[in-house]
N, C-alpha and C. Protein backbone atom coordinates (compact mmCIF):
# COMPACT_ATOMS: atom_id res chain seq x y z
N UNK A 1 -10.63 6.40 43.93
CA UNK A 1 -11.51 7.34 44.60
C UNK A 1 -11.42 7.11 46.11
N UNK A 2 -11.20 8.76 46.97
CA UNK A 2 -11.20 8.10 48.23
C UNK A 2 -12.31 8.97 48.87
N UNK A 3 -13.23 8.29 50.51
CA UNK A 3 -14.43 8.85 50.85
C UNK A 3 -14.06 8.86 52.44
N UNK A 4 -13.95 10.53 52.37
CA UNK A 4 -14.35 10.36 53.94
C UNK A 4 -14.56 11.68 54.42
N UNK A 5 -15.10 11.49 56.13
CA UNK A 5 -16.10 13.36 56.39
C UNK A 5 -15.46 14.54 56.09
N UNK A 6 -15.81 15.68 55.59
CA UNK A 6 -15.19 16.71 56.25
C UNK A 6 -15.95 17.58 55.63
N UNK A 7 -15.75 18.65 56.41
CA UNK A 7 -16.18 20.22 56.85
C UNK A 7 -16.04 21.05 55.38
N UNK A 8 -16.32 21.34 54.76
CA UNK A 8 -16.26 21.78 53.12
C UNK A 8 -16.79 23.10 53.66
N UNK A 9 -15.52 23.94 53.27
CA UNK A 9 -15.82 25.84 53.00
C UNK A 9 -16.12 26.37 51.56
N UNK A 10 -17.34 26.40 51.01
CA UNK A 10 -17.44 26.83 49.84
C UNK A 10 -16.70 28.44 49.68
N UNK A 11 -16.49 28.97 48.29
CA UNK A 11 -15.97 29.84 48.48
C UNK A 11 -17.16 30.80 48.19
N UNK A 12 -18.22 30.45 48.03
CA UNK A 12 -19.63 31.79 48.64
C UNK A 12 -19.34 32.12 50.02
N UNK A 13 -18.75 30.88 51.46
CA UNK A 13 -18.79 31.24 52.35
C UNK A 13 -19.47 30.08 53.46
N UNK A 14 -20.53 29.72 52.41
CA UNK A 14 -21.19 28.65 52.94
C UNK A 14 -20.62 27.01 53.46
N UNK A 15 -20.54 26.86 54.58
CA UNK A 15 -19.73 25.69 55.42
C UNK A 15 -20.63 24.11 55.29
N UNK A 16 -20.23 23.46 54.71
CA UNK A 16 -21.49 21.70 54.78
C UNK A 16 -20.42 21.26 55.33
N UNK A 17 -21.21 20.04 55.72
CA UNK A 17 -20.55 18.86 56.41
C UNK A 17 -20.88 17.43 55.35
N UNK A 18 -20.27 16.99 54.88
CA UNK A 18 -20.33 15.82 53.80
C UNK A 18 -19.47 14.96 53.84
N UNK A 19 -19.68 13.75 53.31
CA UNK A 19 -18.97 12.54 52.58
C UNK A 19 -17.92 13.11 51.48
N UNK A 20 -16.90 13.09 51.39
CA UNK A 20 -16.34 13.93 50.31
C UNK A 20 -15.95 12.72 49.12
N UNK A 21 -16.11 12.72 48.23
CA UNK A 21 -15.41 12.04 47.38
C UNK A 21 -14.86 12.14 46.05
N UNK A 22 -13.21 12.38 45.86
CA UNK A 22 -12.34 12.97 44.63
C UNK A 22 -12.55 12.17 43.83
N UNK A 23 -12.95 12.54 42.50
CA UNK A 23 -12.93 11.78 41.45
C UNK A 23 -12.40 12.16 40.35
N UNK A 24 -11.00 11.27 40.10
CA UNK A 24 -10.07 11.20 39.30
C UNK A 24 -9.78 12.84 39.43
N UNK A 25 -9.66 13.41 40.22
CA UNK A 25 -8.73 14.62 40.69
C UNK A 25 -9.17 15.61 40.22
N UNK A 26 -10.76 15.54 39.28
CA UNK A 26 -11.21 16.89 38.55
C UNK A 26 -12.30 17.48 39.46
N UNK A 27 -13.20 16.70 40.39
CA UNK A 27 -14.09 17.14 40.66
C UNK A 27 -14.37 16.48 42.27
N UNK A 28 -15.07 17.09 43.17
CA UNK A 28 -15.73 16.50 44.08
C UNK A 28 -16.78 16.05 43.98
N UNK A 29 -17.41 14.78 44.52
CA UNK A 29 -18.80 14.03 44.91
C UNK A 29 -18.63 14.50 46.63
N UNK A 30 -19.79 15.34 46.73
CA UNK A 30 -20.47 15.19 48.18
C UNK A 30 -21.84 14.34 47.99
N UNK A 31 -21.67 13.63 49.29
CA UNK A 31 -22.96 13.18 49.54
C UNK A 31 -23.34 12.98 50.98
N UNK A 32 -24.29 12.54 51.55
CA UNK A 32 -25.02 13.00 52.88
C UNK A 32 -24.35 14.50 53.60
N UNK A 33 -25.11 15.41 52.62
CA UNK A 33 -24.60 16.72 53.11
C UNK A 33 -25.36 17.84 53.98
N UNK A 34 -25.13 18.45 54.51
CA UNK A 34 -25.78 19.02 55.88
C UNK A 34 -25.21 20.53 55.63
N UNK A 35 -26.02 21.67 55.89
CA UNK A 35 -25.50 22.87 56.57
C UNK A 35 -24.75 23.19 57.77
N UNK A 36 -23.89 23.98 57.76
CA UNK A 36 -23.69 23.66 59.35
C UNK A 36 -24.45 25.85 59.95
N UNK A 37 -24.90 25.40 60.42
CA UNK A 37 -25.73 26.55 61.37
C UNK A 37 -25.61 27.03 62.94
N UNK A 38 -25.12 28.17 62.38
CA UNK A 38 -24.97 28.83 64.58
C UNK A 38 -26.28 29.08 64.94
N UNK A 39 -25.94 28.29 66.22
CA UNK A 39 -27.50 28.19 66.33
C UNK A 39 -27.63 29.05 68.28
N UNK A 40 -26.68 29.52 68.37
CA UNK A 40 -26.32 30.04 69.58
C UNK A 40 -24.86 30.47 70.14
N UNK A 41 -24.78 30.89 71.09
CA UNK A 41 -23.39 31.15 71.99
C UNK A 41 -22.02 29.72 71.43
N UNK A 42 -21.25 29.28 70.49
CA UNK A 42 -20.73 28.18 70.52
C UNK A 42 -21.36 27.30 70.31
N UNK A 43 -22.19 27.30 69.28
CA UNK A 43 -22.99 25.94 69.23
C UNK A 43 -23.33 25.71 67.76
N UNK A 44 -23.41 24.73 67.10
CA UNK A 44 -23.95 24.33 65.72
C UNK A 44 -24.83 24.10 65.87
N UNK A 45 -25.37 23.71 64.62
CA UNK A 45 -26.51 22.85 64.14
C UNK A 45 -26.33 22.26 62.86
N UNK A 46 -27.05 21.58 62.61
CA UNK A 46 -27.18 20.87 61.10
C UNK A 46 -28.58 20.76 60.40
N UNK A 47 -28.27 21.30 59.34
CA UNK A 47 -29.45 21.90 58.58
C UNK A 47 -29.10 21.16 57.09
N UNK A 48 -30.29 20.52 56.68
CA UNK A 48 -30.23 19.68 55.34
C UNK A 48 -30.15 20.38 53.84
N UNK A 49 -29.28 20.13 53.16
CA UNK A 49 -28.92 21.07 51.81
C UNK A 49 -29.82 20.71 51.25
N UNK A 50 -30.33 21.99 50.53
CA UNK A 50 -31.32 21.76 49.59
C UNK A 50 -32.18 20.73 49.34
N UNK A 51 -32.98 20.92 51.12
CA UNK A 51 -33.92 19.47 51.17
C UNK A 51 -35.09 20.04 50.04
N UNK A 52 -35.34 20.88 49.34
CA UNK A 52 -35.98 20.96 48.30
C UNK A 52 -35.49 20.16 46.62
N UNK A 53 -34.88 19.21 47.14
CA UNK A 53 -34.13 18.52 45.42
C UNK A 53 -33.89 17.45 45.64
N UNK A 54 -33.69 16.29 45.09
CA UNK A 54 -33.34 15.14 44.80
C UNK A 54 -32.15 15.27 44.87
N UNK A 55 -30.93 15.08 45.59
CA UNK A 55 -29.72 14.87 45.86
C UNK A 55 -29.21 13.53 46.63
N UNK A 56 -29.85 12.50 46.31
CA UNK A 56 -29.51 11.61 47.04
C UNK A 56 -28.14 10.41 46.16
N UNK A 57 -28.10 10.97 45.36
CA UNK A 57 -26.79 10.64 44.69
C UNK A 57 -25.54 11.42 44.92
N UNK A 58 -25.84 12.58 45.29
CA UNK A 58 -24.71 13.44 46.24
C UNK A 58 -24.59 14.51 44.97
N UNK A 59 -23.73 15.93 45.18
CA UNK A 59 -23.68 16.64 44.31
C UNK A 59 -21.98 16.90 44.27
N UNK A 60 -21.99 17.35 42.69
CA UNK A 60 -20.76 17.33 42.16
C UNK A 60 -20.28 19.15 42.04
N UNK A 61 -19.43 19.34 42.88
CA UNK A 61 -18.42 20.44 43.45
C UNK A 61 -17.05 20.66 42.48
N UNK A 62 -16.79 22.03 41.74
CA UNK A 62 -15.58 21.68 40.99
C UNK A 62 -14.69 22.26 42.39
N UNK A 63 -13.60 21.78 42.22
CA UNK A 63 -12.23 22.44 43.41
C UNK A 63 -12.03 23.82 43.04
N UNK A 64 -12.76 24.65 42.26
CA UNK A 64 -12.59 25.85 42.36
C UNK A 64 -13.47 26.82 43.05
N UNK A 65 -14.50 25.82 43.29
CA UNK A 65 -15.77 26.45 43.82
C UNK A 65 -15.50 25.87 45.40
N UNK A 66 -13.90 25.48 46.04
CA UNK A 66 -14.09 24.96 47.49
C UNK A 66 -12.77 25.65 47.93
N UNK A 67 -13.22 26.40 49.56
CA UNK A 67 -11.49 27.17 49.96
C UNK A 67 -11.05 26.43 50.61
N UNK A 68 -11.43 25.76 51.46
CA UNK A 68 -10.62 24.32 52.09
C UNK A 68 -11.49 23.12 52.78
N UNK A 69 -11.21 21.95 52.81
CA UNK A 69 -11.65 21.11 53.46
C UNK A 69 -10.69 20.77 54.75
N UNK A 70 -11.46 20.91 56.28
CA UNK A 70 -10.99 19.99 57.62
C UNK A 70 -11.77 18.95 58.08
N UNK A 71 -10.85 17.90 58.87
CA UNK A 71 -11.65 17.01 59.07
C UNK A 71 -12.65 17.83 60.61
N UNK A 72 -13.87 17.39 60.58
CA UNK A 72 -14.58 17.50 61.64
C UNK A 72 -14.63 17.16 62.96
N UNK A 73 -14.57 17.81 64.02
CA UNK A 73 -14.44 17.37 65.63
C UNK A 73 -15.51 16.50 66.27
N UNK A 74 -14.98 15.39 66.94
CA UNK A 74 -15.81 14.35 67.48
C UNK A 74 -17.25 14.95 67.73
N UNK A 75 -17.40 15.88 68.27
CA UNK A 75 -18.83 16.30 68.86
C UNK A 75 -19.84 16.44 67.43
N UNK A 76 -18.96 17.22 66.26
CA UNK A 76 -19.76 16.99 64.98
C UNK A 76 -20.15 16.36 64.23
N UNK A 77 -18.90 15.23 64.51
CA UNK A 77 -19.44 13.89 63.64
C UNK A 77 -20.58 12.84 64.73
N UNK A 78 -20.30 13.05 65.68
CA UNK A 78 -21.42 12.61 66.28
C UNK A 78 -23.01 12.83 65.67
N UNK A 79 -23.53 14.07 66.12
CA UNK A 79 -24.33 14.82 65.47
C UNK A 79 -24.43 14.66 63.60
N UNK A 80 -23.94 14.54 63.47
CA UNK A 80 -23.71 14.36 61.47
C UNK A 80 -24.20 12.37 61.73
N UNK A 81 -23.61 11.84 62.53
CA UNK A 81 -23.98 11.06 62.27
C UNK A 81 -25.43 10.29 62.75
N UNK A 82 -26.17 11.49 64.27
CA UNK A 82 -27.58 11.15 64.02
C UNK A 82 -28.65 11.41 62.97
N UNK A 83 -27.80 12.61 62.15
CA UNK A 83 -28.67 13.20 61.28
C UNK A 83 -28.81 12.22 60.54
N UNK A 84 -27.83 12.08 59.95
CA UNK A 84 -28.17 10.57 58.96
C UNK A 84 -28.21 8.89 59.33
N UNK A 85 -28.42 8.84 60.63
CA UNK A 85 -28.38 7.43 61.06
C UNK A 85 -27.35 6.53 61.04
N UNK A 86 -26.24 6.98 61.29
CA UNK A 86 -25.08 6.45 61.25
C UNK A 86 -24.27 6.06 62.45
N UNK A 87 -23.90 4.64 62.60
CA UNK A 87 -23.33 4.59 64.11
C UNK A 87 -21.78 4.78 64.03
């Protein structure tokens, strides 16, 4: 299993920012996952997935339900990483 950030395009459309992690090649584990939100002229935000649920074990994504994963630009992982307290 391997874990690391990136930018997840669901194919609803909807963009998170997560921990990605393949397991045994059938399925994704996201975990510390975030919305990503225009929040102006060029600008994000990060907005918490379904802070209405218990997801702190991360949620399981099949690869058919994802159009691509990129890794994320310094300025986002910055930000991704105050959200969750991460240095």
């Amino acid at each position: 299993m391997s874990e690391n950030l990136q930018v997840v395009r669901l194919s609803t459309g909807e963009e998170l920012i997560a921990k990605v992690e393949t397991v045994d090649g059938a399925y994704y584990k996201l975990t510390d996952v975030a919305y990503l939100v225009p929040t102006g002229e060029n600008n994000l935000g990060l907005a918490p997935f379904m802070s209405y649920c218990n997801i702190n074990d991360g949620v399981v994504i099949e690869p058919k339900d994802v159009m691509f994963m990129l890794e994320p630009i310094e300025g986002l992982i910055h930000q991704y990483n105050l959200m969750f307290k991460q240095s």
